[in-house]
Protein backbone atom coordinates (compact mmCIF):
# COMPACT_ATOMS: atom_id res chain seq x y z
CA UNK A 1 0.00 0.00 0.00
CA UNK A 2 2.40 2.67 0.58
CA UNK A 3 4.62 1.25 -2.01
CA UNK A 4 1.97 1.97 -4.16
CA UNK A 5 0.89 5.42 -3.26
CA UNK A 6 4.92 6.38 -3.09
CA UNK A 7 5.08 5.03 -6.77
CA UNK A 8 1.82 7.42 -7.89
CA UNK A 9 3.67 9.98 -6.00
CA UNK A 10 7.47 9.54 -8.25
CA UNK A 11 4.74 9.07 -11.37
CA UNK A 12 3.00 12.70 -10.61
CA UNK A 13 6.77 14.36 -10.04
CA UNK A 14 8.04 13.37 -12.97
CA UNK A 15 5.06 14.24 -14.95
CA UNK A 16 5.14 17.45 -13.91
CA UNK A 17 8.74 18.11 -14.38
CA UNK A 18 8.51 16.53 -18.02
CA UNK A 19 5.31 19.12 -18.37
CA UNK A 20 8.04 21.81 -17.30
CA UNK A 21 10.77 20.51 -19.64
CA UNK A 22 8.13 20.89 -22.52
CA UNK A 23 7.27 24.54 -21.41
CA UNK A 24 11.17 25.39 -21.71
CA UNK A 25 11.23 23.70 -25.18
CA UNK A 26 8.22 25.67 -26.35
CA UNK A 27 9.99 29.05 -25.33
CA UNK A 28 12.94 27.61 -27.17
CA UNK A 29 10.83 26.59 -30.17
CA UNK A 30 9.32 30.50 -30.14
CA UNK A 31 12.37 32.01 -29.39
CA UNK A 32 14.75 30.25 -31.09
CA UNK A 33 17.16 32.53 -34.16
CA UNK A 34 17.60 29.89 -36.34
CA UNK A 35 15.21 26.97 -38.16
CA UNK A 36 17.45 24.26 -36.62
CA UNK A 37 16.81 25.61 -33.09
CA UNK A 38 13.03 25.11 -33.21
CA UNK A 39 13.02 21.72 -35.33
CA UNK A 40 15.42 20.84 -32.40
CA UNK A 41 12.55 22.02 -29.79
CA UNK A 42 9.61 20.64 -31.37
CA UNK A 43 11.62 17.39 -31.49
CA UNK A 44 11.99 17.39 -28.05
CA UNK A 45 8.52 18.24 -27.35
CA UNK A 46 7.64 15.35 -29.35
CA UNK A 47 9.86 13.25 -27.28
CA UNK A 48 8.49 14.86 -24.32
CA UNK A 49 5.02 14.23 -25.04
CA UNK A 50 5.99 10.39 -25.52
CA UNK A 51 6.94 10.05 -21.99
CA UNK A 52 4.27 11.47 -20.94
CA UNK A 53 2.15 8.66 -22.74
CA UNK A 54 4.24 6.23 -21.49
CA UNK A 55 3.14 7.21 -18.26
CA UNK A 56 -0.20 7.60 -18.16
CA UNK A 57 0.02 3.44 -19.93
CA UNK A 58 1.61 2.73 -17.08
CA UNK A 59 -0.71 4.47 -14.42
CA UNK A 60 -3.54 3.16 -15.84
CA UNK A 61 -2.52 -0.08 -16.92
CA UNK A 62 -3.41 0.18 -20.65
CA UNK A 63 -1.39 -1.17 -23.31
CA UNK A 64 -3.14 0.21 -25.98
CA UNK A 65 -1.43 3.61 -24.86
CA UNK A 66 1.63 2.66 -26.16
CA UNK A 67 0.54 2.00 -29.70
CA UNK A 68 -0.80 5.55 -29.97
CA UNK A 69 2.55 6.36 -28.33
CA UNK A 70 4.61 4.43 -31.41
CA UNK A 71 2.24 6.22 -33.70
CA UNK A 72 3.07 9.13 -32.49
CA UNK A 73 7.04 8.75 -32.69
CA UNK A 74 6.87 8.34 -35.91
CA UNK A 75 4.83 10.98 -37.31
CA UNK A 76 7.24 13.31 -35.43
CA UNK A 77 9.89 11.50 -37.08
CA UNK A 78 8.60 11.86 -40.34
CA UNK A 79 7.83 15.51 -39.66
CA UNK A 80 11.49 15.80 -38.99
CA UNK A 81 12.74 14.28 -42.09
CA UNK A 82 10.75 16.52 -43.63
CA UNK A 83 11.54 19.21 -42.34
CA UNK A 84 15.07 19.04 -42.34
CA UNK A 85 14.87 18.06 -46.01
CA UNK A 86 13.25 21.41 -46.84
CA UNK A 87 15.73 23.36 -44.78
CA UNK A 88 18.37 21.38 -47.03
CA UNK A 89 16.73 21.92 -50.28
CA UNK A 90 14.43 24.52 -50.08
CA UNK A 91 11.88 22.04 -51.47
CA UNK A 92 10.40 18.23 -50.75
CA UNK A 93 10.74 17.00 -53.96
């Protein structure tokens, strides 16, 4: 029982500091000079965000969440490939 409650407790902390971590990124993504600095921060968002799924999976015991999760890694992927293929070439062609 308090093993329990002490492991929702470690699960809510690092929630919240991931949720802070993606704040930091966004102000990165906003402020950021160059195209490679926000790609950068949006990636890590993305990565962010996947933690955070991973988590809730694991709080509430539901595989499914991780499929979405794997989904989601690699549409950001892809977004990145793109993206750094039209900061390359000026066009995806």
């Amino acid at each position: 029982m308090i093993y329990e409650q002490t492991l929702d407790i470690m699960y809510a902390v690092g929630a919240i500091l991931v949720m802070l971590m993606i704040f930091f990124s966004m102000i990165r993504a906003l402020a950021g000079p160059t195209a490679p600095d926000r790609v950068v921060a949006i990636n890590i968002i993305t990565t962010n965000t996947l933690i955070i799924i991973t988590l809730i999976a694991r709080v509430y015991a539901q595989v499914y969440f991780l499929d979405i999760a794997m989904v989601y890694a690699l549409m950001g992927f892809i977004a990145t490939i793109g993206v750094a293929k039209y900061l390359e070439k000026g066009a995806l062609e």
